[in-house]
Protein backbone atom coordinates (compact mmCIF):
# COMPACT_ATOMS: atom_id res chain seq x y z
CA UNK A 1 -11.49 -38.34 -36.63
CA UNK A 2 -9.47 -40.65 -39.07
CA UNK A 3 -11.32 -43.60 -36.65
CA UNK A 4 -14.89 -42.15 -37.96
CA UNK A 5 -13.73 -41.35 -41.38
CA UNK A 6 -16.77 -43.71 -43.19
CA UNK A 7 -19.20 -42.42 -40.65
CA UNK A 8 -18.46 -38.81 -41.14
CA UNK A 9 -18.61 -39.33 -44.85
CA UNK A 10 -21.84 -41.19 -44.75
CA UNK A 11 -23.07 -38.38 -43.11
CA UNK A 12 -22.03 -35.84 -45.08
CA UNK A 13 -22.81 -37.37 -48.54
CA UNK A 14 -26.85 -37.95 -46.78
CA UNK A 15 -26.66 -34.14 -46.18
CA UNK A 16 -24.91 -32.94 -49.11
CA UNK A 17 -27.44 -35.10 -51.44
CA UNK A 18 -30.70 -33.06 -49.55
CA UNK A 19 -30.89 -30.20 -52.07
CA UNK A 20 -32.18 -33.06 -55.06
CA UNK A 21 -34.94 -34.58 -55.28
CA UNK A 22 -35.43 -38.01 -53.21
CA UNK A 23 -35.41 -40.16 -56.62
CA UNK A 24 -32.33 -38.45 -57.65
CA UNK A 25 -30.68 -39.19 -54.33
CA UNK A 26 -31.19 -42.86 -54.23
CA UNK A 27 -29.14 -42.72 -57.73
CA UNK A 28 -26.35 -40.62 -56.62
CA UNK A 29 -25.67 -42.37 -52.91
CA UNK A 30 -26.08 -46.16 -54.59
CA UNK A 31 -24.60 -46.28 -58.08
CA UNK A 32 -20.74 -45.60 -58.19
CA UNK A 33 -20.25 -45.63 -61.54
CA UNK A 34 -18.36 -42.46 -62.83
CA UNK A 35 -20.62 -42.88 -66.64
CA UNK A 36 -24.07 -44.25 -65.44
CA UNK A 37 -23.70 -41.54 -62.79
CA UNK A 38 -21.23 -38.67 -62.89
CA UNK A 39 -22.84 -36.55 -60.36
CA UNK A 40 -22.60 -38.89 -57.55
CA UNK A 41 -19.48 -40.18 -58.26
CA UNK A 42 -17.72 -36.60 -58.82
CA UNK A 43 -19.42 -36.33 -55.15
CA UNK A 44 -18.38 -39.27 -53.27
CA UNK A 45 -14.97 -39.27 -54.73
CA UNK A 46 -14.50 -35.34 -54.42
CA UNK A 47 -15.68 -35.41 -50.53
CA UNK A 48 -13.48 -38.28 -49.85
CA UNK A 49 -10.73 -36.33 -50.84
CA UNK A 50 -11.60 -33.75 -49.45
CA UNK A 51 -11.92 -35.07 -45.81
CA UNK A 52 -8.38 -36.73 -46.15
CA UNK A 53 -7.17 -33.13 -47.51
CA UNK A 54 -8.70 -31.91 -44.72
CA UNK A 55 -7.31 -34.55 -41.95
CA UNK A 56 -3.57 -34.50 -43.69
CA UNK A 57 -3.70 -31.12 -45.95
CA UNK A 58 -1.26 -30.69 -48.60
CA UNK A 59 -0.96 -28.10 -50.40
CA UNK A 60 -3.87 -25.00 -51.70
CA UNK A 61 -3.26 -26.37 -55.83
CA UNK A 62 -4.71 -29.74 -54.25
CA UNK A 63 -7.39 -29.14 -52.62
CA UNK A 64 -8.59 -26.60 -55.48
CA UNK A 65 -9.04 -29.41 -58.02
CA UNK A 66 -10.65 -31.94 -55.50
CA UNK A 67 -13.33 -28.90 -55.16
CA UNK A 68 -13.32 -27.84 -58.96
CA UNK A 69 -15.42 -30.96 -60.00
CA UNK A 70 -17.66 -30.50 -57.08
CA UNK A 71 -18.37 -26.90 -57.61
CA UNK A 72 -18.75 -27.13 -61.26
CA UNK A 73 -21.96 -29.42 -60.35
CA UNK A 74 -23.28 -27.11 -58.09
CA UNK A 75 -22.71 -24.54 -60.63
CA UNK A 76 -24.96 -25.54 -63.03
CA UNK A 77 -27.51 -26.41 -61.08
CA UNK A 78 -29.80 -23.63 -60.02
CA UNK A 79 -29.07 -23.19 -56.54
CA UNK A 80 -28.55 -20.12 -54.74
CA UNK A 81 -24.14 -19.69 -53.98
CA UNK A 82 -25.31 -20.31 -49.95
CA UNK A 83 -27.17 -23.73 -50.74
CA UNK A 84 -24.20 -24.53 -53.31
CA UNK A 85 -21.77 -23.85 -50.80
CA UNK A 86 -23.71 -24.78 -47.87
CA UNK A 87 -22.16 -28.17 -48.17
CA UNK A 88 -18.10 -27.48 -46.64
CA UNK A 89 -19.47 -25.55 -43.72
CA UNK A 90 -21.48 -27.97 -42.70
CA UNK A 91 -19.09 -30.82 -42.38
CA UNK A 92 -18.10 -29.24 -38.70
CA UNK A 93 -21.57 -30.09 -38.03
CA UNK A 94 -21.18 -33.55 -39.46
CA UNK A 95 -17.82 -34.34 -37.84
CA UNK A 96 -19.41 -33.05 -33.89
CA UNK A 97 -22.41 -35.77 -34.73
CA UNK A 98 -20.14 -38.44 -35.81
CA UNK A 99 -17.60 -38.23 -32.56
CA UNK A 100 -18.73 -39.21 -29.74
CA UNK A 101 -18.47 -36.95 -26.33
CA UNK A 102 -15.87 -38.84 -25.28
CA UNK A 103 -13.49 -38.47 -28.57
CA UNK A 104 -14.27 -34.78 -28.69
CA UNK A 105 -12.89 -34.59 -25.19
CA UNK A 106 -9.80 -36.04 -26.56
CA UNK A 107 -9.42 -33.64 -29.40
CA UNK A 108 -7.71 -30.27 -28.30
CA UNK A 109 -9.26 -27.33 -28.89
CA UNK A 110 -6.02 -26.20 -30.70
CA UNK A 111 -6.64 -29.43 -33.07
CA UNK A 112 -10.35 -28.42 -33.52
CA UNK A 113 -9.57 -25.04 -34.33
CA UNK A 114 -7.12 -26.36 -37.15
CA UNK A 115 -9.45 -28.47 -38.86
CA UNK A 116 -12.56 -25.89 -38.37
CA UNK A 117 -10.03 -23.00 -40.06
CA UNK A 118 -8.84 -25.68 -43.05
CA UNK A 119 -13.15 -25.83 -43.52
CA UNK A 120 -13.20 -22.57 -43.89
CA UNK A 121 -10.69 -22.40 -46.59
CA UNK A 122 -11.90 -25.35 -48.18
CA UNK A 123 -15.41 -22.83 -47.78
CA UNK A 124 -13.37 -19.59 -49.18
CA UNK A 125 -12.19 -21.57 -51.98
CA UNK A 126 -14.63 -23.22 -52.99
CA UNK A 127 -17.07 -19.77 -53.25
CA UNK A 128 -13.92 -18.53 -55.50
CA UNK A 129 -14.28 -21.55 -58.03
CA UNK A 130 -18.14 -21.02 -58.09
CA UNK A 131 -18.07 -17.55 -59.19
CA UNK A 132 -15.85 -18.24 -61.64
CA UNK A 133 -18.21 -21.17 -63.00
CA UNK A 134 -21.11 -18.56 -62.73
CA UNK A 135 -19.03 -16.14 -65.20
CA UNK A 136 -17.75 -18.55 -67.43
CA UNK A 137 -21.84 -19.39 -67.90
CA UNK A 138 -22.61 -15.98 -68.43
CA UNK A 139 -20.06 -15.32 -70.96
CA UNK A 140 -21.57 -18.51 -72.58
CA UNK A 141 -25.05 -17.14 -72.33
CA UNK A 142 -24.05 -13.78 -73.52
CA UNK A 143 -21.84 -15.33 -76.65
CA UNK A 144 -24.79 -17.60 -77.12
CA UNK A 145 -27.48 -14.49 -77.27
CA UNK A 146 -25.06 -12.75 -79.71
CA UNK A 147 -24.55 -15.21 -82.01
CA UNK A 148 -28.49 -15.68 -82.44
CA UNK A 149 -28.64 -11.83 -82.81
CA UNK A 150 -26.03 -11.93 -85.28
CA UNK A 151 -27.51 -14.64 -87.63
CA UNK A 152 -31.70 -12.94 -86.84
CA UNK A 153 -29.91 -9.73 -88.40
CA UNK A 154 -28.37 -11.17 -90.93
CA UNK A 155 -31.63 -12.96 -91.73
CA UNK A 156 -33.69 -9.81 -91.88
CA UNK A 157 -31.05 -8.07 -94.02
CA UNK A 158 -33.18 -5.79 -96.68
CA UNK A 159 -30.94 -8.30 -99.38
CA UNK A 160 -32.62 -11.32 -98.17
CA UNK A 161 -36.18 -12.56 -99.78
CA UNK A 162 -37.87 -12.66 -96.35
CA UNK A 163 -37.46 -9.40 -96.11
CA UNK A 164 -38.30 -7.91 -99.78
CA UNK A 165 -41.96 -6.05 -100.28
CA UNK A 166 -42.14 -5.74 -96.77
């Protein structure tokens, strides 16, 4: 798999940019400039990593803050938690395209089973990190609505002009 590393990431990036629209994608897969274009470059570096921490894993700390910056993306976006997550899964798809029959035949089925369960992980993980994204925006949202509460009631205090002879 190391061998196919570039192909499998190729292939991955094409699949994992499919959820934006086709201008968007052109931006994120060419420019890899981390200021003229954070999202693709939190994306190419993050999946990088990511196949490396799958091929040579680490430690759980490490691959939960090569996914963080990923997730957080997907987030904020408004995609479903399936289509936001569809993206780890779906590198066991990438990885079977990318090797050819004869490679596959020289993998184990002990070696496949390793990196499939390290996906899944990566997969359990990484739906962990979302829904804490998703709350920490909701607390936002909800902070956000009570603040403008707070300052329409203040507003329409009897004591304030507005309000008088009404």
């Amino acid at each position: 798999m190391a061998e196919k590393k570039s192909a499998i990431l190729k292939g991955w990036l094409d699949r994992i940019l499919e959820v934006y629209p086709a201008g968007s994608r052109g931006i994120f897969r060419k420019n890899p400039d981390p200021f003229s274009n954070p999202i693709g470059s939190a994306i190419r570096d993050g999946i990088e990593k990511l196949l490396q921490e799958i091929l040579d894993p680490t430690d759980v700390a490490r691959s939960r803050s090569i996914l963080d910056p990923i997730i957080r993306i997907r987030a904020v976006e408004n995609l479903s938690p399936s289509r936001a997550m569809a993206f780890i899964p779906l590198l066991k798809e990438i990885i079977r395209e990318s090797l050819s029959d004869q490679i596959l035949e020289k993998v184990s089925s002990q070696e496949w089973m390793a990196v499939s369960y390290r996906i899944d992980q990566l997969t359990l993980q990484a739906f962990d990190i979302y829904l804490e994204c998703r709350e920490k925006i909701h607390q936002l949202k909800v902070k956000e609505l009570k603040n403008r509460m707070g300052k329409v009631w203040e507003e329409g205090r009897p004591e304030n002009p507005f309000w008088e002879g009404r």
